[in-house]
N, C-alpha and C. Protein backbone atom coordinates (compact mmCIF):
# COMPACT_ATOMS: atom_id res chain seq x y z
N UNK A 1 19.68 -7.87 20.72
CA UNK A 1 19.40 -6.45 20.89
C UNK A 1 18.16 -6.07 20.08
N UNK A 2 17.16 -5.19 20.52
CA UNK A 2 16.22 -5.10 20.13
C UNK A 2 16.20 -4.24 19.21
N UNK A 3 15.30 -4.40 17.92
CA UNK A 3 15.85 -3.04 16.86
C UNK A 3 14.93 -1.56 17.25
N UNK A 4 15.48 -0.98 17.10
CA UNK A 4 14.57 0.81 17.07
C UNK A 4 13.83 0.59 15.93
N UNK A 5 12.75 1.08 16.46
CA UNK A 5 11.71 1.53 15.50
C UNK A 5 11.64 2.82 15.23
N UNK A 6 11.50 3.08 14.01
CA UNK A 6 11.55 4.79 13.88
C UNK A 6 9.44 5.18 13.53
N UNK A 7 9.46 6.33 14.29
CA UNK A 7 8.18 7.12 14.10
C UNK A 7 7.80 6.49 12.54
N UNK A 8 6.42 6.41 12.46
CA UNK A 8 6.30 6.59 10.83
C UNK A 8 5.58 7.74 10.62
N UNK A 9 6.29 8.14 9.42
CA UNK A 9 6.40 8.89 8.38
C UNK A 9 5.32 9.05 7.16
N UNK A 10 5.55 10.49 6.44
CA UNK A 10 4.66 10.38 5.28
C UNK A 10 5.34 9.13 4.43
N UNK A 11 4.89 7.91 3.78
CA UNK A 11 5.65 7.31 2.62
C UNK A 11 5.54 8.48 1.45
N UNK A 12 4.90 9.07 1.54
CA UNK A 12 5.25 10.45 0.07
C UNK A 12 6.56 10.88 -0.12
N UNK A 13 6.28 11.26 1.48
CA UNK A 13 7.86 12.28 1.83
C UNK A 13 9.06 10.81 0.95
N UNK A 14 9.08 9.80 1.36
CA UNK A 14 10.42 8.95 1.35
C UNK A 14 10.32 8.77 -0.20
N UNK A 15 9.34 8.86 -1.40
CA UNK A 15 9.57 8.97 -2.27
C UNK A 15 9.69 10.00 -3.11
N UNK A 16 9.03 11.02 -2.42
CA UNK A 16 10.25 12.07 -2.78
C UNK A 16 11.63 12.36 -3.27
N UNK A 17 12.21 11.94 -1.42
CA UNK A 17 13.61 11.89 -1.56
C UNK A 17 14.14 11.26 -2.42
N UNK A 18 13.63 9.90 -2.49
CA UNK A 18 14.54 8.86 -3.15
C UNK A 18 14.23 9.19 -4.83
N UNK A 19 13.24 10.20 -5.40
CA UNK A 19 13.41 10.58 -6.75
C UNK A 19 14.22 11.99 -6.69
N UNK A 20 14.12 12.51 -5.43
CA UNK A 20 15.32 13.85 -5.14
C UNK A 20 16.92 13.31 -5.45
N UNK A 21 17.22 12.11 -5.10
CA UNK A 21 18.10 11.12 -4.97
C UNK A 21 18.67 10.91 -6.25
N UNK A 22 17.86 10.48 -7.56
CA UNK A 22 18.25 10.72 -8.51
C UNK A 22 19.06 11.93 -9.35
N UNK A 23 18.47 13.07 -9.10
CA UNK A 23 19.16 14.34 -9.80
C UNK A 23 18.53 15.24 -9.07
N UNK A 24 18.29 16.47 -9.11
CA UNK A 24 17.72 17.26 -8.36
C UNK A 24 16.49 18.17 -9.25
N UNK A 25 15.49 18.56 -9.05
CA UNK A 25 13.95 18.39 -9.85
C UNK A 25 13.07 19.51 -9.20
N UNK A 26 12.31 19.71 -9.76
CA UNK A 26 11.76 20.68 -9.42
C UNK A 26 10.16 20.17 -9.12
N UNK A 27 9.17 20.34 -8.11
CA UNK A 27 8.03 19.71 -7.99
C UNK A 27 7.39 19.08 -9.08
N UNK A 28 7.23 19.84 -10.07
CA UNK A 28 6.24 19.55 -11.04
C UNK A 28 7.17 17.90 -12.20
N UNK A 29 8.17 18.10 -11.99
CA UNK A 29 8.62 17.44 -12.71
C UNK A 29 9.13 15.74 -11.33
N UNK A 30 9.39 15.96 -9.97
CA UNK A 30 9.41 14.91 -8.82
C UNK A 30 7.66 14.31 -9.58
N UNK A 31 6.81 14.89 -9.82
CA UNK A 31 5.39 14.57 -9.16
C UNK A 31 5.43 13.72 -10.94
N UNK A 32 5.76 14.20 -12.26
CA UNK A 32 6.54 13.50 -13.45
C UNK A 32 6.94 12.21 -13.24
N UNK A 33 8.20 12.29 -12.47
CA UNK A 33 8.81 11.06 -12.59
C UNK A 33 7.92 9.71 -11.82
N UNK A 34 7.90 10.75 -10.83
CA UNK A 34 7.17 9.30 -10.05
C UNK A 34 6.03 8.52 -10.57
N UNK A 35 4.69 9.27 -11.45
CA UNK A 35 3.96 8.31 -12.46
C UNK A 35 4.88 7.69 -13.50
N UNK A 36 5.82 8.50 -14.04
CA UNK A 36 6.29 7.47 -15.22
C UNK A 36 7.11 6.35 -14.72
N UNK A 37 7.51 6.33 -13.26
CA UNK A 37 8.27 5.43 -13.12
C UNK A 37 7.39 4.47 -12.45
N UNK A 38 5.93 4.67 -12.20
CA UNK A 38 5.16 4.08 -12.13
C UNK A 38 4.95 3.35 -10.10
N UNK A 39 5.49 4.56 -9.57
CA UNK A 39 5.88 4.60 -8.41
C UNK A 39 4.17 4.58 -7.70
N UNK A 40 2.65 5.30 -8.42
CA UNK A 40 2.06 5.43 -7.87
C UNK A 40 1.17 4.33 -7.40
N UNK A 41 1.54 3.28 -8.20
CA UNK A 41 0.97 1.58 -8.00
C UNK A 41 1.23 1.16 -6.55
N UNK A 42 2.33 1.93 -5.64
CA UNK A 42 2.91 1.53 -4.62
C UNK A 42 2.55 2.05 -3.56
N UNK A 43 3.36 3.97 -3.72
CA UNK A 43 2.58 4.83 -3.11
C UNK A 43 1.34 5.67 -3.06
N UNK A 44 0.65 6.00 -2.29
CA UNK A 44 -0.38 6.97 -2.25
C UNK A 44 -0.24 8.06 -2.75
N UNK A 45 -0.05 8.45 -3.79
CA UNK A 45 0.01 10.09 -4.19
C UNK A 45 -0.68 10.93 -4.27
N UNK A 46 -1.07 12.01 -3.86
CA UNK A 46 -1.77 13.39 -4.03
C UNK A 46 -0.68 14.11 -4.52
N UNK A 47 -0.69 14.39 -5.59
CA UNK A 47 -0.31 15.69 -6.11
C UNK A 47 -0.12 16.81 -5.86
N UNK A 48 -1.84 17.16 -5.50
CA UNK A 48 -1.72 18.26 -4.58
C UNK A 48 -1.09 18.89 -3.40
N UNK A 49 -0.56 17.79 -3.02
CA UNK A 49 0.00 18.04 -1.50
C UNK A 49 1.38 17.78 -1.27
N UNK A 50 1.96 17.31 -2.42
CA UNK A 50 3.62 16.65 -3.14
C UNK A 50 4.11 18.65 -2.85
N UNK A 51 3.58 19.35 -2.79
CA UNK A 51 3.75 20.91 -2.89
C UNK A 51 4.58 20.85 -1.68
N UNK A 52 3.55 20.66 -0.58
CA UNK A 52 3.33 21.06 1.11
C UNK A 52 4.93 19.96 1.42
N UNK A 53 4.63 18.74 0.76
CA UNK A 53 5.67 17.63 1.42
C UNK A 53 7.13 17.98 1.11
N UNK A 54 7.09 18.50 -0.08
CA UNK A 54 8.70 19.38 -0.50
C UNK A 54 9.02 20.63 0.45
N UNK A 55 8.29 21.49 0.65
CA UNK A 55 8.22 22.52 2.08
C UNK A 55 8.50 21.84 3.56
N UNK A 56 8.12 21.11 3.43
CA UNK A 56 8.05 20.32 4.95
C UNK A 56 10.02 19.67 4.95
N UNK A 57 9.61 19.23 3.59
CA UNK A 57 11.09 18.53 3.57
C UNK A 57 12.51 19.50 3.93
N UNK A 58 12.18 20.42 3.13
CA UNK A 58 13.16 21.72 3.37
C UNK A 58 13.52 22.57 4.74
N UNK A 59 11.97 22.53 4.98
CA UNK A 59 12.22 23.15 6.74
C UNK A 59 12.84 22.37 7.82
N UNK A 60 13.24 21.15 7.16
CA UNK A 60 13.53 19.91 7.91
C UNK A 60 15.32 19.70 7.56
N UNK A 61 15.88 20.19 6.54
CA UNK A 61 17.01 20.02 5.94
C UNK A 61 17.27 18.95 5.45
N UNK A 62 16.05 18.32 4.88
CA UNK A 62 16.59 16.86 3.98
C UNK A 62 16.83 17.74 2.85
N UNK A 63 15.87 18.50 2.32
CA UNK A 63 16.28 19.39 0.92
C UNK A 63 16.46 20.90 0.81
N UNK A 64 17.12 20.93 -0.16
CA UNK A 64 17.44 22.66 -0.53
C UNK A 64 17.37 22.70 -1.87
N UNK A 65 16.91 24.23 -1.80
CA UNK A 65 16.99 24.86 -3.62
C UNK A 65 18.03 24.86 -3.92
N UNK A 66 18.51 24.05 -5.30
CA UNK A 66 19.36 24.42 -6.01
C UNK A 66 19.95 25.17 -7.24
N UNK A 67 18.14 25.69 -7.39
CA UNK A 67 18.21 26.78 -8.86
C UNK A 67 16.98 27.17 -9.16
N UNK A 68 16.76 28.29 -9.70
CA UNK A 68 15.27 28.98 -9.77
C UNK A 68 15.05 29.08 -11.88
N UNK A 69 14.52 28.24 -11.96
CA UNK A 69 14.76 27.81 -13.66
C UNK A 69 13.62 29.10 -14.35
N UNK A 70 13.28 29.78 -14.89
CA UNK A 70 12.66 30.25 -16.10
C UNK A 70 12.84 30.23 -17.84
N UNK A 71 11.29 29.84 -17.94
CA UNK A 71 11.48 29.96 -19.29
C UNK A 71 10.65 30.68 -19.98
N UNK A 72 11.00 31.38 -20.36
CA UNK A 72 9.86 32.52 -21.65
C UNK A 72 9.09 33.50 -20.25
N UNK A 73 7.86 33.12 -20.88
CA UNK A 73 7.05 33.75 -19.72
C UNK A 73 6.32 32.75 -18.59
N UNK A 74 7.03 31.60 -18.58
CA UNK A 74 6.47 30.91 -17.94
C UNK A 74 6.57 31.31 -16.41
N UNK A 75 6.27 30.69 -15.00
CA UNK A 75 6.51 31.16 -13.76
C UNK A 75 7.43 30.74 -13.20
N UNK A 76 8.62 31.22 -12.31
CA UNK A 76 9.56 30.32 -12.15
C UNK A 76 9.27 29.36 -11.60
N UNK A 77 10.40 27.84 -11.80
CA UNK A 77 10.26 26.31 -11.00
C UNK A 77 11.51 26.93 -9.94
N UNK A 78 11.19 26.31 -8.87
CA UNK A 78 12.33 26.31 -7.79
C UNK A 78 12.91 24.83 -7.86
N UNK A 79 14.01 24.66 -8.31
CA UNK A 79 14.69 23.06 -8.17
C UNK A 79 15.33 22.78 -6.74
N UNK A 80 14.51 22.00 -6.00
CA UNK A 80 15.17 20.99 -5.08
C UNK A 80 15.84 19.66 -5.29
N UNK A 81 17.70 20.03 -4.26
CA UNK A 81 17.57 19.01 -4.59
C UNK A 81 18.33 18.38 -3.03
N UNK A 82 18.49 17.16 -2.39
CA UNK A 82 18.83 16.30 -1.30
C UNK A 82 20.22 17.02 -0.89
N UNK A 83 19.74 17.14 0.47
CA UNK A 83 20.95 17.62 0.91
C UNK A 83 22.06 16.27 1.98
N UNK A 84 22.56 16.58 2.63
CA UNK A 84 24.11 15.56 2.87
C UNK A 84 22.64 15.16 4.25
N UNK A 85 21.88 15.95 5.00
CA UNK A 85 21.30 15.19 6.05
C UNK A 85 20.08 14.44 5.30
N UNK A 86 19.75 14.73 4.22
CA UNK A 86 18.26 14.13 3.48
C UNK A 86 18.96 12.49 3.19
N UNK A 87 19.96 12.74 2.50
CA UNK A 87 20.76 11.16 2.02
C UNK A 87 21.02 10.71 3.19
N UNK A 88 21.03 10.79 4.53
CA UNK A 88 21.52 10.56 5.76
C UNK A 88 19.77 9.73 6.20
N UNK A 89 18.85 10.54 6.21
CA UNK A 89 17.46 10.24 6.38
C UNK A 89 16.84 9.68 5.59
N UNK A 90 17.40 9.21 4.48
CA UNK A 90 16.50 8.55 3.47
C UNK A 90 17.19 7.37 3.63
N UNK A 91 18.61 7.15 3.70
CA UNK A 91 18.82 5.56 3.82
C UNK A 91 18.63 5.21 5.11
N UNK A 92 18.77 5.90 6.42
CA UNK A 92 17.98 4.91 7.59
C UNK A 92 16.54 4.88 7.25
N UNK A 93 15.47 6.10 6.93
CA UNK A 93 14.43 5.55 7.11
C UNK A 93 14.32 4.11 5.93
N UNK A 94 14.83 4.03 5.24
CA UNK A 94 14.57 2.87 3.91
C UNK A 94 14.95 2.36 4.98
N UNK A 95 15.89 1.76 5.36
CA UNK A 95 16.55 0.45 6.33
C UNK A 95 15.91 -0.09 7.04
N UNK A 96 15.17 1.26 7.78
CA UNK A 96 14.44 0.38 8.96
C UNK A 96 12.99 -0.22 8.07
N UNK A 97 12.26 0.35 6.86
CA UNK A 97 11.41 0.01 6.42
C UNK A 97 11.78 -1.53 5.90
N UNK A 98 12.70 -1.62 5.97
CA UNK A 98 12.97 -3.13 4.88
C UNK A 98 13.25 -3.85 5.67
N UNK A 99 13.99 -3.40 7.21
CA UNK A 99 14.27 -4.42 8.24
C UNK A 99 13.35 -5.12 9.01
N UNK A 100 12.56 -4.13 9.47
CA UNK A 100 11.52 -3.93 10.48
C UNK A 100 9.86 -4.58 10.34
N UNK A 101 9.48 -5.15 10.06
CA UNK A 101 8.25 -5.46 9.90
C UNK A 101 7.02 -4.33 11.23
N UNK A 102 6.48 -3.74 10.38
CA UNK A 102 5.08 -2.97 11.13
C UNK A 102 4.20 -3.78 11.00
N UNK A 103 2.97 -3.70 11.96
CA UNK A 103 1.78 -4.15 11.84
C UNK A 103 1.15 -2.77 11.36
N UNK A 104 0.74 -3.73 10.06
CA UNK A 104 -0.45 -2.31 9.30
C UNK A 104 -1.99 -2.86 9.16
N UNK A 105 -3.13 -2.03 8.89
CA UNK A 105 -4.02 -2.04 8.82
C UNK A 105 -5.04 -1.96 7.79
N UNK A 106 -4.79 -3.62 6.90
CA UNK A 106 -5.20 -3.11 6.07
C UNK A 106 -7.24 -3.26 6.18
N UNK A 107 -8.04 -2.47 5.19
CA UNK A 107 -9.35 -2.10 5.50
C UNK A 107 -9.86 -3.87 5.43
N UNK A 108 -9.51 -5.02 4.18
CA UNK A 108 -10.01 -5.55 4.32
C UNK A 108 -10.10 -6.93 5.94
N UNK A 109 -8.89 -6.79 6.30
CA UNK A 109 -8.86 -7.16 7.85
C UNK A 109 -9.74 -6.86 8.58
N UNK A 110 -10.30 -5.27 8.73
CA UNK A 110 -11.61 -4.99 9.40
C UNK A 110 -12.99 -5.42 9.12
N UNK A 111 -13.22 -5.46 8.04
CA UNK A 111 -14.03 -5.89 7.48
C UNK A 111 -14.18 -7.79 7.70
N UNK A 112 -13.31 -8.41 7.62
CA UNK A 112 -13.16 -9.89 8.07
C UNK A 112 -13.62 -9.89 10.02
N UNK A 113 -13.08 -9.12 10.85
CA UNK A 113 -13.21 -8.45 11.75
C UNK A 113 -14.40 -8.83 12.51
N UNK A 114 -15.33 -7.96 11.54
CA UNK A 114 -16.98 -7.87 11.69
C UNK A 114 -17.69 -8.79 10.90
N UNK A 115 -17.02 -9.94 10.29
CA UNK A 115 -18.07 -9.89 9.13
C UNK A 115 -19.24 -10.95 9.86
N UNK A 116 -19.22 -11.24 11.16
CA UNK A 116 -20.49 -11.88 11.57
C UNK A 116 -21.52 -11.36 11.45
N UNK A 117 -21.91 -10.06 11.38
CA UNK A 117 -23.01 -8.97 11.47
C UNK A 117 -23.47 -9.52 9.76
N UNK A 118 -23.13 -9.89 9.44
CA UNK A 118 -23.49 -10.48 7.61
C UNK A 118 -24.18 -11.64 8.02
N UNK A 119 -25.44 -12.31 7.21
CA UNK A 119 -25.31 -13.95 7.26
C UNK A 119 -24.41 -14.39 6.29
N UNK A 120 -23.99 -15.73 7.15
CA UNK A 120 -23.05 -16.26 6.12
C UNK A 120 -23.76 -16.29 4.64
N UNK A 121 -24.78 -16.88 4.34
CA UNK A 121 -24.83 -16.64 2.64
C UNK A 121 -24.43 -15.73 2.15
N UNK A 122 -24.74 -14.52 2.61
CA UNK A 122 -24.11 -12.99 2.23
C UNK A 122 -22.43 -13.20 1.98
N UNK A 123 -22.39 -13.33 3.50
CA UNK A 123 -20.60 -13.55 3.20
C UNK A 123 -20.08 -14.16 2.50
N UNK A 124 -20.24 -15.54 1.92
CA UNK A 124 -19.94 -16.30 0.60
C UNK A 124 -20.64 -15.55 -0.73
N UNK A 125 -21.52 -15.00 -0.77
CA UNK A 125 -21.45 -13.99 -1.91
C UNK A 125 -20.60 -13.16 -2.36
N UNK A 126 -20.26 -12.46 -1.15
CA UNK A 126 -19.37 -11.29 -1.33
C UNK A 126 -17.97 -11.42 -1.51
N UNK A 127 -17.11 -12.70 -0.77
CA UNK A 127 -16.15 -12.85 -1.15
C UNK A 127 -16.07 -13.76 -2.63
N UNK A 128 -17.05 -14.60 -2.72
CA UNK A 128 -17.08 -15.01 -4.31
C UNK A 128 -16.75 -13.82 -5.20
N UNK A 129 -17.44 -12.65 -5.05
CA UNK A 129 -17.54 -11.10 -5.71
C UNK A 129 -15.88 -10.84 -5.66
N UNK A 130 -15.31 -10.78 -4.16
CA UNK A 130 -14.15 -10.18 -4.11
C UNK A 130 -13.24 -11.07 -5.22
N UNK A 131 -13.12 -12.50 -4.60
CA UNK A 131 -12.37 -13.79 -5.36
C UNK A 131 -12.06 -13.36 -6.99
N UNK A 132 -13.58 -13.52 -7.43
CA UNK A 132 -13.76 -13.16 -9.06
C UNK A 132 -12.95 -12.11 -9.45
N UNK A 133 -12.74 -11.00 -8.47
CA UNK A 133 -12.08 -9.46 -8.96
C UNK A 133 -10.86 -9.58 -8.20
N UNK A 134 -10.08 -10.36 -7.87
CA UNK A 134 -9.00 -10.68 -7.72
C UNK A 134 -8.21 -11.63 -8.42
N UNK A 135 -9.11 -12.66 -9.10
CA UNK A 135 -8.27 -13.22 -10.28
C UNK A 135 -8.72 -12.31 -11.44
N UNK A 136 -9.26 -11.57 -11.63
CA UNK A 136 -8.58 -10.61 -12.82
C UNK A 136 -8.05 -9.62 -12.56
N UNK A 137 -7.55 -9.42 -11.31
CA UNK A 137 -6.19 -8.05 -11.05
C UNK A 137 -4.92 -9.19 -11.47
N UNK A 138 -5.22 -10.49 -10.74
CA UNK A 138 -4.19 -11.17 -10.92
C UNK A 138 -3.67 -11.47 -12.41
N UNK A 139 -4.43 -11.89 -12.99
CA UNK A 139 -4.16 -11.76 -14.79
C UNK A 139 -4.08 -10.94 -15.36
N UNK A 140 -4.39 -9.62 -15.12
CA UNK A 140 -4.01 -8.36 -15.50
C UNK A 140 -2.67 -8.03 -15.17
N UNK A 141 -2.17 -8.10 -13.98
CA UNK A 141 -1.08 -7.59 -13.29
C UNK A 141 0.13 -8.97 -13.84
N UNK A 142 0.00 -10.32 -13.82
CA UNK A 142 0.95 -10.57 -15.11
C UNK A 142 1.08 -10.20 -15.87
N UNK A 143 0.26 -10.55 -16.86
CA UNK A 143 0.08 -9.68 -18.34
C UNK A 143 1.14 -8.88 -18.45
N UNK A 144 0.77 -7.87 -17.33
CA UNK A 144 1.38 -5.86 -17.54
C UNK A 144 3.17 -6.42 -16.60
N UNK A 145 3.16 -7.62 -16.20
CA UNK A 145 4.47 -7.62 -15.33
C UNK A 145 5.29 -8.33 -16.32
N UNK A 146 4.45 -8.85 -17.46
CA UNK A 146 5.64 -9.77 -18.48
C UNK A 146 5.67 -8.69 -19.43
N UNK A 147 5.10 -7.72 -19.77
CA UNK A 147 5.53 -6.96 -20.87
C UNK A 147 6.53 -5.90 -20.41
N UNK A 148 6.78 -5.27 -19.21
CA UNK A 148 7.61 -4.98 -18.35
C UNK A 148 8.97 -5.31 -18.27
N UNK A 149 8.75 -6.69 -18.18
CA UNK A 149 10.12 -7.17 -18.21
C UNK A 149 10.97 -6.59 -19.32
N UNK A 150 10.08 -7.20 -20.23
CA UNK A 150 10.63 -7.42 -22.05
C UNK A 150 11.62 -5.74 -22.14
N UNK A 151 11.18 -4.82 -21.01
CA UNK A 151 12.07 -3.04 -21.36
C UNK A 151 12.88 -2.76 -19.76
N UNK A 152 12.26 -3.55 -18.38
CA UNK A 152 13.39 -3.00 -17.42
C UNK A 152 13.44 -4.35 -17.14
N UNK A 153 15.23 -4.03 -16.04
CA UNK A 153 15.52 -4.62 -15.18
C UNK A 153 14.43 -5.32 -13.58
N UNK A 154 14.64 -6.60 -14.04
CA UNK A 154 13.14 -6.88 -12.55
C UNK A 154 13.52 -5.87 -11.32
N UNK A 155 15.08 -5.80 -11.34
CA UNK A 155 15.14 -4.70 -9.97
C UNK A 155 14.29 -3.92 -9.84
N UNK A 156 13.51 -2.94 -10.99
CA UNK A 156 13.09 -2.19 -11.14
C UNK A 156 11.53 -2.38 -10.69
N UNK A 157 11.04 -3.63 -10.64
CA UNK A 157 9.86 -4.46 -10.58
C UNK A 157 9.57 -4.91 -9.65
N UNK A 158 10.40 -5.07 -8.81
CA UNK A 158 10.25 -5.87 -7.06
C UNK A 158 8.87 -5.65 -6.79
N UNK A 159 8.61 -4.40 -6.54
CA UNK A 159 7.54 -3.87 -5.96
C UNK A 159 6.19 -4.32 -6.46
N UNK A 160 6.08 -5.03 -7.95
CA UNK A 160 5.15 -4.98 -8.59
C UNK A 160 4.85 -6.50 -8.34
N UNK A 161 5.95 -7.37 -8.28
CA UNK A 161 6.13 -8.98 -8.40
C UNK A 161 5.53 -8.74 -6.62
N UNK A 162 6.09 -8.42 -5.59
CA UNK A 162 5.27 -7.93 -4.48
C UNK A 162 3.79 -8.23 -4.32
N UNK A 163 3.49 -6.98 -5.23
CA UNK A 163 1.60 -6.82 -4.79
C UNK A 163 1.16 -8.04 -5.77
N UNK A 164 1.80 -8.81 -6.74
CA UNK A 164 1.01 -9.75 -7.25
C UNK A 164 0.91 -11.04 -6.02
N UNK A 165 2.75 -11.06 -5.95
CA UNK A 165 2.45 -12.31 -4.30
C UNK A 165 1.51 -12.49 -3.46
N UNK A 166 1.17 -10.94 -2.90
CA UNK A 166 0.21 -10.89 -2.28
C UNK A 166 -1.33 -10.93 -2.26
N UNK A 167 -1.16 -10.35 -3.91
CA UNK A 167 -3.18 -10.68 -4.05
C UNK A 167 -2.96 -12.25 -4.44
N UNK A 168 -1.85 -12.71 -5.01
CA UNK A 168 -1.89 -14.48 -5.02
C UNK A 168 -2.22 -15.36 -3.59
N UNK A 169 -1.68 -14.43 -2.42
CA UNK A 169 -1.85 -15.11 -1.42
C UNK A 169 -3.61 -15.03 -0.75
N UNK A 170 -3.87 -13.84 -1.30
CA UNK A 170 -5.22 -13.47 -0.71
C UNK A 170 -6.21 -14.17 -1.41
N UNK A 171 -6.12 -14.25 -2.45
CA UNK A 171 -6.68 -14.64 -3.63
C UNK A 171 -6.97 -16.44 -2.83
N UNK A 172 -6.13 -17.13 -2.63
CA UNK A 172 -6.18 -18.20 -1.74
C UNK A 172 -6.51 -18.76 -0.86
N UNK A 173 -6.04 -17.14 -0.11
CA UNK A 173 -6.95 -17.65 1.38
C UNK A 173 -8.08 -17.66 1.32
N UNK A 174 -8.79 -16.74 0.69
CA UNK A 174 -10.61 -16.15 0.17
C UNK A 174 -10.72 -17.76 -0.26
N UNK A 175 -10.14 -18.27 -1.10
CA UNK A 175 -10.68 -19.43 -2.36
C UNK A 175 -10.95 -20.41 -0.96
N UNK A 176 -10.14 -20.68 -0.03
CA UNK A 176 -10.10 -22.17 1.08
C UNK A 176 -11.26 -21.52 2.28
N UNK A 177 -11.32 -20.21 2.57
CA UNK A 177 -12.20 -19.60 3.77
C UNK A 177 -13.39 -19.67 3.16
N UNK A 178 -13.89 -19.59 1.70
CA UNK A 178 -15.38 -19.57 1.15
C UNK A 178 -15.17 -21.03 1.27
N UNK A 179 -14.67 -22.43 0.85
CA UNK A 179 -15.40 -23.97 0.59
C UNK A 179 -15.43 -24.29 2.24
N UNK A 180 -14.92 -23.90 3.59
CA UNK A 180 -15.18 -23.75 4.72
C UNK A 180 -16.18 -23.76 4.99
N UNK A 181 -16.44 -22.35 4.57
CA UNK A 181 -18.30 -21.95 5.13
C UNK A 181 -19.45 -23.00 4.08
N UNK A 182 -18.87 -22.85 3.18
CA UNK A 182 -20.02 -24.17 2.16
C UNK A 182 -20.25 -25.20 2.20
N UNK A 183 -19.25 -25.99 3.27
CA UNK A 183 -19.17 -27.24 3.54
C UNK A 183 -19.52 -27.13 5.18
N UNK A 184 -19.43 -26.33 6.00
CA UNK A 184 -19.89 -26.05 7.12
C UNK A 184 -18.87 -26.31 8.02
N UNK A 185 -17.44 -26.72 7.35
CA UNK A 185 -16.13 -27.22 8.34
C UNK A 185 -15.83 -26.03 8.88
N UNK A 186 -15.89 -24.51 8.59
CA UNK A 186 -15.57 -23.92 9.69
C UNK A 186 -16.41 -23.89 10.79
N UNK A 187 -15.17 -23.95 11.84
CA UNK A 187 -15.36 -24.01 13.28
C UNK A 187 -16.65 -22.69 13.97
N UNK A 188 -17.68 -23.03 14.45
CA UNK A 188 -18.59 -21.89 14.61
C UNK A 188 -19.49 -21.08 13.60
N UNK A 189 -19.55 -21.82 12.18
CA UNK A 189 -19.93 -21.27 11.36
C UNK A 189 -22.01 -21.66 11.78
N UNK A 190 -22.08 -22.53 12.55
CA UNK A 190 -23.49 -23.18 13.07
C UNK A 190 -23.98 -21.74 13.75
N UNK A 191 -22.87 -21.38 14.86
CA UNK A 191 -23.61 -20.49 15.79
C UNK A 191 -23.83 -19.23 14.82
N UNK A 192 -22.83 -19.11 13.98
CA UNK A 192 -23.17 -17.67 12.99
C UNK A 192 -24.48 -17.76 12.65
N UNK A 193 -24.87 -18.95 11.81
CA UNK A 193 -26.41 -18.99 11.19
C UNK A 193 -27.43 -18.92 12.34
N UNK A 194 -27.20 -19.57 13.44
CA UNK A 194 -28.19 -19.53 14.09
C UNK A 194 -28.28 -18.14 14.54
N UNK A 195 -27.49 -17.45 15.00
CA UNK A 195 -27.52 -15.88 15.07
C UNK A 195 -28.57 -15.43 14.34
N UNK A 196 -28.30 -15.59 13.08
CA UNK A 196 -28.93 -15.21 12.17
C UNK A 196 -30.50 -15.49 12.01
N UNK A 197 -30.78 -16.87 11.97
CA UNK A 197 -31.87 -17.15 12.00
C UNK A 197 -32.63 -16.90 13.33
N UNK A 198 -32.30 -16.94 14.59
CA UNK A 198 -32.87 -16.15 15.51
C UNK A 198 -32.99 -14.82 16.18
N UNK A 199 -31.86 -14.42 15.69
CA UNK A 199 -31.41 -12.99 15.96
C UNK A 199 -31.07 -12.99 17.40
N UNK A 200 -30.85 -14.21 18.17
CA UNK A 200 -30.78 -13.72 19.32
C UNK A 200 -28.58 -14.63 19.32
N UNK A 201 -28.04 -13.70 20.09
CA UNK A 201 -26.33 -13.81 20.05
C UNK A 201 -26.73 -15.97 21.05
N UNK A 202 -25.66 -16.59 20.51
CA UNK A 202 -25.52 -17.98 21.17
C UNK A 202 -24.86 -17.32 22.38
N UNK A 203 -25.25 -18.10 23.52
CA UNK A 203 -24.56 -17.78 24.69
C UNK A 203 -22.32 -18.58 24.62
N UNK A 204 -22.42 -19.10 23.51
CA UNK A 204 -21.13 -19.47 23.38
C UNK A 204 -20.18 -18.36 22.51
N UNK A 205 -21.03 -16.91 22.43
CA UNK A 205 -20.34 -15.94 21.79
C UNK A 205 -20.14 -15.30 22.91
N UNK A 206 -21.18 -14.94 23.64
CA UNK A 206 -20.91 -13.90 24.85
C UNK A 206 -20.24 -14.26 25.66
N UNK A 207 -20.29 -15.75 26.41
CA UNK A 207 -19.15 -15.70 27.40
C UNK A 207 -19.67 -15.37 29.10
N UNK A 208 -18.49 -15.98 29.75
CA UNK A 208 -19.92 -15.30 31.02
C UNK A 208 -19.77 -14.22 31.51
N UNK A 209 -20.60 -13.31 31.74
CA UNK A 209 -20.88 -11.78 32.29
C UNK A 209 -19.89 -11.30 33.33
């Protein structure tokens, strides 16, 4: 049986909820937790707009006010907090996010995409450039993932052990796709240069008319 895919969504909105999920909070203090819990390494946050996504959420009945707080002369906070359909919408949409694999887009894919319009020397420059600044996210991002440990639970860390896997994996592929082009074993890397050096496309790019 084939699985449903659900529409996608703001990821703001779903971390929202899931810090709505915790206790019930008032914007200024949702938009709080989520840097200290260090949620923004993951998601995209605007701040600014964490406003609009709590409104949106409400007109929607994932959330409701649960108290209008003042203090001194300050302005009132309105506390939202998850209502019985928000906990209903926050664990399918999580489900299907964890079940489901999307095809996403990330920029540097496009960029690989096109990168014939480069001469290859260029292109082995630039990913040397990228390479270099990916093994020091990578040693940085241990570093900051073993001192981590030493105060939470890794549960707490998934996400972080995650994006290191992944710049480990990228980090790799870059390292074997640059000695390719330097050694000339990738496949078509001849017609690239000659591109280059004549400016005119090999008729084994175009194909016939």
């Amino acid at each position: 049986m084939a699985v449903k895919r659900r529409t996608p969504g703001n990821p703001l909105a779903l971390a929202v909820m899931a810090t709505l999920w915790q206790k019930p909070m008032h914007p200024y203090e949702i938009a709080q937790t989520l840097r200290r819990q260090g949620k923004d390494t993951s998601t995209k946050i605007n701040y600014g707009s964490l406003y609009t996504v709590v409104q949106n959420l409400e007109k929607r009945g994932f959330v409701e006010v649960t108290d209008v707080e003042r203090q001194g002369n300050r302005p009132e906070r309105t506390v939202y907090g998850l209502t019985d359909a928000g906990r209903e919408e926050l664990t399918e949409w999580l489900s299907d996010l964890m079940a489901v694999p999307v095809k996403e887009y990330p920029v540097f894919e496009t960029a690989l995409s096109v990168m014939g319009v480069l001469p290859p020397e260029d292109a082995v420059r630039l990913l040397e450039e990228r390479l270099s600044t990916l093994e020091v996210q990578l040693a940085s991002g241990r570093g900051a993932l073993e001192k981590l440990y030493e105060t939470l639970p890794r549960l707490f860390l998934v996400e972080t052990e995650y994006q290191l896997h992944m710049l480990r994996a990228q980090a790799e592929w870059v390292r074997g796709f640059l000695q390719e082009i330097r050694t000339g074993t990738l496949p078509g890397v001849d017609l690239w240069r000659r591109f280059h050096d004549t400016g005119e496309l090999p008729e084994e790019l175009t194909g016939p008319l």
